[in-house]
C-alpha atoms as a PDB file:
ATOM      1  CA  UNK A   1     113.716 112.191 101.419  1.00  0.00           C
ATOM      2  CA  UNK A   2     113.888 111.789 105.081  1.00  0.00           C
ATOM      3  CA  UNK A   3     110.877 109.647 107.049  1.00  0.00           C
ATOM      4  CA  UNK A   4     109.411 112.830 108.641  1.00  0.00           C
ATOM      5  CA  UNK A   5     108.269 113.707 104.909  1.00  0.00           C
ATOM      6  CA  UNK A   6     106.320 110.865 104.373  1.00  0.00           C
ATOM      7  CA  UNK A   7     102.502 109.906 106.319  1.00  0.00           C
ATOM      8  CA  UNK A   8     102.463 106.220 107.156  1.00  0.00           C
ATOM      9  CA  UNK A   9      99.981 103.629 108.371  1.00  0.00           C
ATOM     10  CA  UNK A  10      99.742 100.852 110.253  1.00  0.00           C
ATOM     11  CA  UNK A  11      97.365  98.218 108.265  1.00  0.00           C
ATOM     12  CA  UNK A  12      95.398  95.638 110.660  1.00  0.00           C
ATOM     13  CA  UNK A  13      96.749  92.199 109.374  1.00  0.00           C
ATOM     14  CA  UNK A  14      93.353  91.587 107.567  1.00  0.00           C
ATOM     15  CA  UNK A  15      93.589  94.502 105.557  1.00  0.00           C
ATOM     16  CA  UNK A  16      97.661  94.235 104.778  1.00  0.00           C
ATOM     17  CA  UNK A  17      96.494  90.479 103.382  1.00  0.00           C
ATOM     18  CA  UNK A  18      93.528  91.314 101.482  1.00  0.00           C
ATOM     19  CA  UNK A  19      95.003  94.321  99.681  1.00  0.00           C
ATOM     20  CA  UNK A  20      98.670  92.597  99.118  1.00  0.00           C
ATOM     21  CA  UNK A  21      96.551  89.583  97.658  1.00  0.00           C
ATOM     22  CA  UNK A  22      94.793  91.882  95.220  1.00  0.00           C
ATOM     23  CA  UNK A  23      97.864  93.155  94.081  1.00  0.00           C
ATOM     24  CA  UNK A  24      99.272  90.158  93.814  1.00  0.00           C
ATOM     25  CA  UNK A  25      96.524  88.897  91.461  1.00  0.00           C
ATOM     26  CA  UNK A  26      97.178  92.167  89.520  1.00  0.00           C
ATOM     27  CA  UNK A  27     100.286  91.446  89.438  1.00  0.00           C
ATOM     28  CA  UNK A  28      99.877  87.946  87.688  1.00  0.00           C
ATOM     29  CA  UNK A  29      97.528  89.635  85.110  1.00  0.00           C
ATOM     30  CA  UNK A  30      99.763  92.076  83.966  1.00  0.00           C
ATOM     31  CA  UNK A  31     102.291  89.302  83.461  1.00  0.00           C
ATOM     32  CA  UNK A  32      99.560  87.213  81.590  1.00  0.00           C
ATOM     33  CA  UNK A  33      98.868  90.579  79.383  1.00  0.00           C
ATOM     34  CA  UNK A  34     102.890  90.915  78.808  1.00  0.00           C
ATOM     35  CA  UNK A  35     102.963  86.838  77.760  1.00  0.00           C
ATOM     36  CA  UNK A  36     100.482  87.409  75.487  1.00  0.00           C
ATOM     37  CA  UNK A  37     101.662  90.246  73.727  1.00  0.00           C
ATOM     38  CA  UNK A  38     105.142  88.012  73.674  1.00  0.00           C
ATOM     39  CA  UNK A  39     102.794  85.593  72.110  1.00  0.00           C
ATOM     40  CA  UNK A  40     101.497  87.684  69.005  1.00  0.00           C
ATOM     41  CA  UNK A  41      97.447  87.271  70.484  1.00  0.00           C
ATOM     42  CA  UNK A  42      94.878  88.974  68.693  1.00  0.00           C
ATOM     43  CA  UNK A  43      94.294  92.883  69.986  1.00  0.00           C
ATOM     44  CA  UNK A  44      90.673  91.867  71.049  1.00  0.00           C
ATOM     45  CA  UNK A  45      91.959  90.053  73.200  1.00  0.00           C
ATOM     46  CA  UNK A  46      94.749  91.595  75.295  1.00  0.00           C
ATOM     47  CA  UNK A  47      92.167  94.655  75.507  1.00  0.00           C
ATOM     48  CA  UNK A  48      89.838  92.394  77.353  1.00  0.00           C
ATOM     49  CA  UNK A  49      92.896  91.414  79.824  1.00  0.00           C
ATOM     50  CA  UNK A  50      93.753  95.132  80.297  1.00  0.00           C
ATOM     51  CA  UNK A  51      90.180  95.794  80.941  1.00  0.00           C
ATOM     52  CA  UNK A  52      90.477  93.102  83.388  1.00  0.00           C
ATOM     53  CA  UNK A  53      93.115  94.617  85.052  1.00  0.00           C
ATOM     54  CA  UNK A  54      91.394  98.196  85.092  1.00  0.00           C
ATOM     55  CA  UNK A  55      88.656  96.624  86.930  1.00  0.00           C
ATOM     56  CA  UNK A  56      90.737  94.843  89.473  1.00  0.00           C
ATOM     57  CA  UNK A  57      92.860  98.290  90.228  1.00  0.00           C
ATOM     58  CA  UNK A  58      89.597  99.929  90.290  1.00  0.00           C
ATOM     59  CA  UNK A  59      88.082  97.508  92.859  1.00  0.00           C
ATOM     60  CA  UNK A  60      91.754  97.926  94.709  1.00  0.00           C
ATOM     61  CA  UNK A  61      91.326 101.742  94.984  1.00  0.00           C
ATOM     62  CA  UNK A  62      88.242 102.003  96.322  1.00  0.00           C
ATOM     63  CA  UNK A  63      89.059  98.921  98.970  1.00  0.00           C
ATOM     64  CA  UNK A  64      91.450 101.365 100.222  1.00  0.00           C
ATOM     65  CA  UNK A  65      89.720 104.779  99.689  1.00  0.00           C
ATOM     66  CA  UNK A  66      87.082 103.443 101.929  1.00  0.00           C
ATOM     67  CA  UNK A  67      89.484 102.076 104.786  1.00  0.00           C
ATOM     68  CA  UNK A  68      91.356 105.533 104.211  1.00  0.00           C
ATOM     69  CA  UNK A  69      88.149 107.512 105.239  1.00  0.00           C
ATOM     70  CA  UNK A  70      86.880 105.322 107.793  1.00  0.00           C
ATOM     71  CA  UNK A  71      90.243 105.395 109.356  1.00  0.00           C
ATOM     72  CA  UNK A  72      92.639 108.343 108.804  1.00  0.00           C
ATOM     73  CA  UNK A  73      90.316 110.776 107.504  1.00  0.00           C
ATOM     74  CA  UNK A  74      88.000 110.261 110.203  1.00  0.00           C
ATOM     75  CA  UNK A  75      90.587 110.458 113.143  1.00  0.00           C
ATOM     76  CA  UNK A  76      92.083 113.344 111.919  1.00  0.00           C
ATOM     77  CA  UNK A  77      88.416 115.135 111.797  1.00  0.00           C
ATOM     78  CA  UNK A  78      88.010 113.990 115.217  1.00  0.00           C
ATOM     79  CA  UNK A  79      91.739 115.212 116.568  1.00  0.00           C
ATOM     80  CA  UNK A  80      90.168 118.774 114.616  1.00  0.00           C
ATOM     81  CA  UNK A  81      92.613 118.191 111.716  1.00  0.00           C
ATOM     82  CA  UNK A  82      90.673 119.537 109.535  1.00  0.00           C
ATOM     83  CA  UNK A  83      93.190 119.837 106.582  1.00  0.00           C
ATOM     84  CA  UNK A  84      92.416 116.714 105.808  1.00  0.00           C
ATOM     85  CA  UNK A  85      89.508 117.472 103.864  1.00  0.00           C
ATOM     86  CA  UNK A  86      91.401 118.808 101.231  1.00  0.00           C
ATOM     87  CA  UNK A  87      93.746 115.925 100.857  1.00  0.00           C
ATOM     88  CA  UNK A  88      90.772 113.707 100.303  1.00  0.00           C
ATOM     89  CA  UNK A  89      89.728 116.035  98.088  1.00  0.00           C
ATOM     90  CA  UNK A  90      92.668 115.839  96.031  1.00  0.00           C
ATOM     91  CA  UNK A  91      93.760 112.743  95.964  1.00  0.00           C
ATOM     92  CA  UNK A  92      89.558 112.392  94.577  1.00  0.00           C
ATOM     93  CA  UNK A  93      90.391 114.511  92.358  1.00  0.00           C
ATOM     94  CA  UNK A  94      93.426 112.871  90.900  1.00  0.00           C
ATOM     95  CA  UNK A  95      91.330 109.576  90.703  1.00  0.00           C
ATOM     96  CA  UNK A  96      89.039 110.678  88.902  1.00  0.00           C
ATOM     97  CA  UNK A  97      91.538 112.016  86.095  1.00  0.00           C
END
């Protein structure tokens, strides 16, 4: 697909860092979850770890639906961009599947 396809946007180093770190962390649990089901552990407890994990993406998504609306979704309502709206309101909708 070519680059003209695709909305980008440029992070403030604070917020590239905090959300990379998070998924970092994710990262590391998902690899704990996959060593443990290596490992034989008891159900119980890898559903715990994935709950974990749910949690942590959870707390990831809205980190970034918040700077999303306080950021793009806001300047494009100000630059009268008003299709906007309805992306948020998709991509709402599609989280809350």
């Amino acid at each position: 697909m070519c680059e003209c396809c695709h909305k980008t946007k440029k992070r403030t180093e604070e917020e590239y860092k905090s959300l990379t770190n998070r998924l970092s962390r994710i990262e590391g649990q998902i690899r704990g979850i996959k060593g443990m089901v290596e490992r034989d552990a008891y159900c119980p407890d890898i559903l715990i770890q994935v709950s974990a994990v749910t949690a942590a993406l959870n707390a990831f998504n809205k980190e970034l639906l918040s700077s999303h609306i306080r950021t793009c979704v806001a300047d494009d309502i100000r630059d009268g961009k008003d299709e906007i709206i309805d992306e948020l309101v998709a991509t709402l909708q599609k989280l809350m599947k």
